[in-house]
C-alpha atoms as a PDB file:
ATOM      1  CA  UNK A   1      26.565 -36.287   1.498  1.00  0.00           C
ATOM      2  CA  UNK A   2      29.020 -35.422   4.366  1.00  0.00           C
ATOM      3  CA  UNK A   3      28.478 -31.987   5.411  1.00  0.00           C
ATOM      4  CA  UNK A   4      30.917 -32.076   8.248  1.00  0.00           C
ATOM      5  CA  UNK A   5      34.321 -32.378   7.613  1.00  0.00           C
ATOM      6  CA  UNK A   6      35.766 -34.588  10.554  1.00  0.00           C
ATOM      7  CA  UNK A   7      32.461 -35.858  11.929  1.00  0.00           C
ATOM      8  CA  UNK A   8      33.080 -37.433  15.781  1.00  0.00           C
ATOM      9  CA  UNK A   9      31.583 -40.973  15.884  1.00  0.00           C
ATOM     10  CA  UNK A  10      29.920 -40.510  19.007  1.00  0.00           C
ATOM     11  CA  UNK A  11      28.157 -37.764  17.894  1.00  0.00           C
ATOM     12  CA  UNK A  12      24.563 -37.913  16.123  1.00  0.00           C
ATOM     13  CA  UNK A  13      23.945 -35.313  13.602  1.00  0.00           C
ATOM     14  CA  UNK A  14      20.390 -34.583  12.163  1.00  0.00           C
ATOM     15  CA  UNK A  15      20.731 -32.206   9.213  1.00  0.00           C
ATOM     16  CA  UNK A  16      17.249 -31.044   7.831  1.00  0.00           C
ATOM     17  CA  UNK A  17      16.840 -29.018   5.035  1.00  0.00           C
ATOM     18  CA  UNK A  18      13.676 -26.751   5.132  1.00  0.00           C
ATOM     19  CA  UNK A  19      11.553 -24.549   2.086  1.00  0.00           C
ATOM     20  CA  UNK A  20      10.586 -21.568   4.352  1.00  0.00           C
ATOM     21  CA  UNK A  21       9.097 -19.306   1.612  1.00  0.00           C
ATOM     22  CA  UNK A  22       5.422 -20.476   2.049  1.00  0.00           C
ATOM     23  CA  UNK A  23       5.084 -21.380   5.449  1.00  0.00           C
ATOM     24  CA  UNK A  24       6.423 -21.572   9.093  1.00  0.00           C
ATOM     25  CA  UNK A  25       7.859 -24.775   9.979  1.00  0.00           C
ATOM     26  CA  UNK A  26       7.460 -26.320  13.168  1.00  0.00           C
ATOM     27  CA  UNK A  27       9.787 -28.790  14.595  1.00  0.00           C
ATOM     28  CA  UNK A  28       9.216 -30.615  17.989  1.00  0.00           C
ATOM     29  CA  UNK A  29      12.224 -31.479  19.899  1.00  0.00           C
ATOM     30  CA  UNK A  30      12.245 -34.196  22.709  1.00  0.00           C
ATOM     31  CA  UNK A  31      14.288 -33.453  26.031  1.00  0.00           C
ATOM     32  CA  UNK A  32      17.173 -35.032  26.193  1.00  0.00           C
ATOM     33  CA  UNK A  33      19.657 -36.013  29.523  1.00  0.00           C
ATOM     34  CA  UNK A  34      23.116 -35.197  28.511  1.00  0.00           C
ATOM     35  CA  UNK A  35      25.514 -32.282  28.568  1.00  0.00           C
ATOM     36  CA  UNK A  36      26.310 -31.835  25.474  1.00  0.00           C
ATOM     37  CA  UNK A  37      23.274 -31.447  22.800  1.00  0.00           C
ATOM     38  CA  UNK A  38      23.197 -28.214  20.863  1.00  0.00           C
ATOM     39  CA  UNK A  39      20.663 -27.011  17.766  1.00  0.00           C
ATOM     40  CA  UNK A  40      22.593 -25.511  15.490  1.00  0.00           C
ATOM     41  CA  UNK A  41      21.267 -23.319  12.242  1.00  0.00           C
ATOM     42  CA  UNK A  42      22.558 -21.862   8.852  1.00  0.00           C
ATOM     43  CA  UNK A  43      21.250 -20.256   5.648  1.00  0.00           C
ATOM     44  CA  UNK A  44      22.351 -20.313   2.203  1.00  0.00           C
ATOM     45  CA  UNK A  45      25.123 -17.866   3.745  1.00  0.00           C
ATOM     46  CA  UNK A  46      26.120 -20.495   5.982  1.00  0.00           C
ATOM     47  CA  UNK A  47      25.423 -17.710   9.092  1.00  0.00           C
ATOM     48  CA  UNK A  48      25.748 -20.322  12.198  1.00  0.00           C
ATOM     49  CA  UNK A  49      23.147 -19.638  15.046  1.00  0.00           C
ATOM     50  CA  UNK A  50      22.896 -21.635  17.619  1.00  0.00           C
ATOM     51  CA  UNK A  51      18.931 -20.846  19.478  1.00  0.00           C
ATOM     52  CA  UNK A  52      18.801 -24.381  21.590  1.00  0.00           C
ATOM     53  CA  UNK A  53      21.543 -25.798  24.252  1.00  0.00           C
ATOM     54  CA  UNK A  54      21.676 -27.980  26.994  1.00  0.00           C
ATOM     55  CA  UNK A  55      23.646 -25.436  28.554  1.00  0.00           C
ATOM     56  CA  UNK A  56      21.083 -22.836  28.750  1.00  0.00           C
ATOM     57  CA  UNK A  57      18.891 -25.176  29.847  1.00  0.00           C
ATOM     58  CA  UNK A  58      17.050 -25.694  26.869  1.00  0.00           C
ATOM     59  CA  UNK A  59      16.227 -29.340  26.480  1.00  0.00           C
ATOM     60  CA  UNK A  60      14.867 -29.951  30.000  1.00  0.00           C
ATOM     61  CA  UNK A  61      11.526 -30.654  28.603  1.00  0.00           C
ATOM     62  CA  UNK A  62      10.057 -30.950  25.207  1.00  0.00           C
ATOM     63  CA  UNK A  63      10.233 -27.999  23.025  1.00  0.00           C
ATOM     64  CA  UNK A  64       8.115 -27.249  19.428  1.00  0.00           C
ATOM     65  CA  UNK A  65      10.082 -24.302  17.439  1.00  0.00           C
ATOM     66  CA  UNK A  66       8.792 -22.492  15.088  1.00  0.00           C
ATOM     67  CA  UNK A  67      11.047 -21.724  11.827  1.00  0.00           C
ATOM     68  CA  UNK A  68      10.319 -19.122   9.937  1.00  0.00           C
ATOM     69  CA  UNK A  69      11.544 -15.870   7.665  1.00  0.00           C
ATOM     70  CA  UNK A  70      10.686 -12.683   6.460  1.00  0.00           C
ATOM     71  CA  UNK A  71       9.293 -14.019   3.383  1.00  0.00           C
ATOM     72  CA  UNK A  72       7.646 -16.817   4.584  1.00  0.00           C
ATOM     73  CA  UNK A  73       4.216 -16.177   2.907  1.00  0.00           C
ATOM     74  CA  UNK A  74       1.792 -18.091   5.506  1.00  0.00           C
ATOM     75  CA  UNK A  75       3.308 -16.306   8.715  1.00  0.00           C
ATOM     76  CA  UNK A  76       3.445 -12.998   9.649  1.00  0.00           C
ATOM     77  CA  UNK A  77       5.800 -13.313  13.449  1.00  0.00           C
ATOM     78  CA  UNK A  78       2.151 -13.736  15.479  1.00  0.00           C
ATOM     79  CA  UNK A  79       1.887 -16.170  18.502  1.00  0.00           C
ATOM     80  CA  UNK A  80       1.203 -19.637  17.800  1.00  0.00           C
ATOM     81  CA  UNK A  81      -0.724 -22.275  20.185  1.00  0.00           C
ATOM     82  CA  UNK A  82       1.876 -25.029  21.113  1.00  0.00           C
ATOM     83  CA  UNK A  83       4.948 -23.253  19.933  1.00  0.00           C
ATOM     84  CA  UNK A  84       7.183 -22.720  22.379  1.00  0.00           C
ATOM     85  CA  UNK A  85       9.925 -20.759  20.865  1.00  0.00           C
ATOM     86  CA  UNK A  86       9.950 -18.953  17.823  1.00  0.00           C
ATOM     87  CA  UNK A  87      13.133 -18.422  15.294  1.00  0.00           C
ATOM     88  CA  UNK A  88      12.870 -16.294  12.468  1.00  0.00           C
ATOM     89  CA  UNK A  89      15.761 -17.268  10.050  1.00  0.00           C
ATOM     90  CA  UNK A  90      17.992 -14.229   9.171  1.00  0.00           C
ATOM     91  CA  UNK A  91      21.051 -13.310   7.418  1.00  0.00           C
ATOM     92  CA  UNK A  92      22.864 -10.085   8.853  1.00  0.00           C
ATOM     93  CA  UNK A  93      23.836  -7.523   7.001  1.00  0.00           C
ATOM     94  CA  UNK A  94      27.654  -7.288   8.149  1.00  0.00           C
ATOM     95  CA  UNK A  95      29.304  -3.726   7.712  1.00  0.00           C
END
């Protein structure tokens, strides 16, 4: 499967496919020293989001993300010990 069309070879890409219709899906990402490490995210819409960068900072230290949407049957949006950061997975409605 190559889901990018002109991957770099220096570049290591982790593509993860997740069922979010009966529960929240948590994900723990290690910190990592570089410049240049982004998480990026996409629904069946292909909608590209990108919630995680090193240039905000965000992988400094360990991080556990939650994954969720608004049908996700075993999560409602409350506060979870150990999660971090929460991301409910959305497709907006473009006018």
């Amino acid at each position: 499967m190559q889901m990018i069309a002109r991957p770099n070879n220096d570049t290591l890409y982790l593509p993860v496919a997740m069922d979010l219709r009966d529960d929240a899906v948590a994900i723990k990402f290690p910190a990592f020293d570089s410049r240049y490490v982004v998480l990026e995210t996409s629904a069946y819409d292909h909608y590209v989001e990108i919630p995680l960068s090193t240039t905000n900072g965000d992988f400094n230290k360990p991080i556990t993300m939650l994954f969720y949407t608004e049908r996700t049957q075993g999560y409602g949006g409350e506060s979870v010990k150990g999660i971090n950061k929460t991301l409910k997975m959305i497709t907006p409605i473009l006018k």
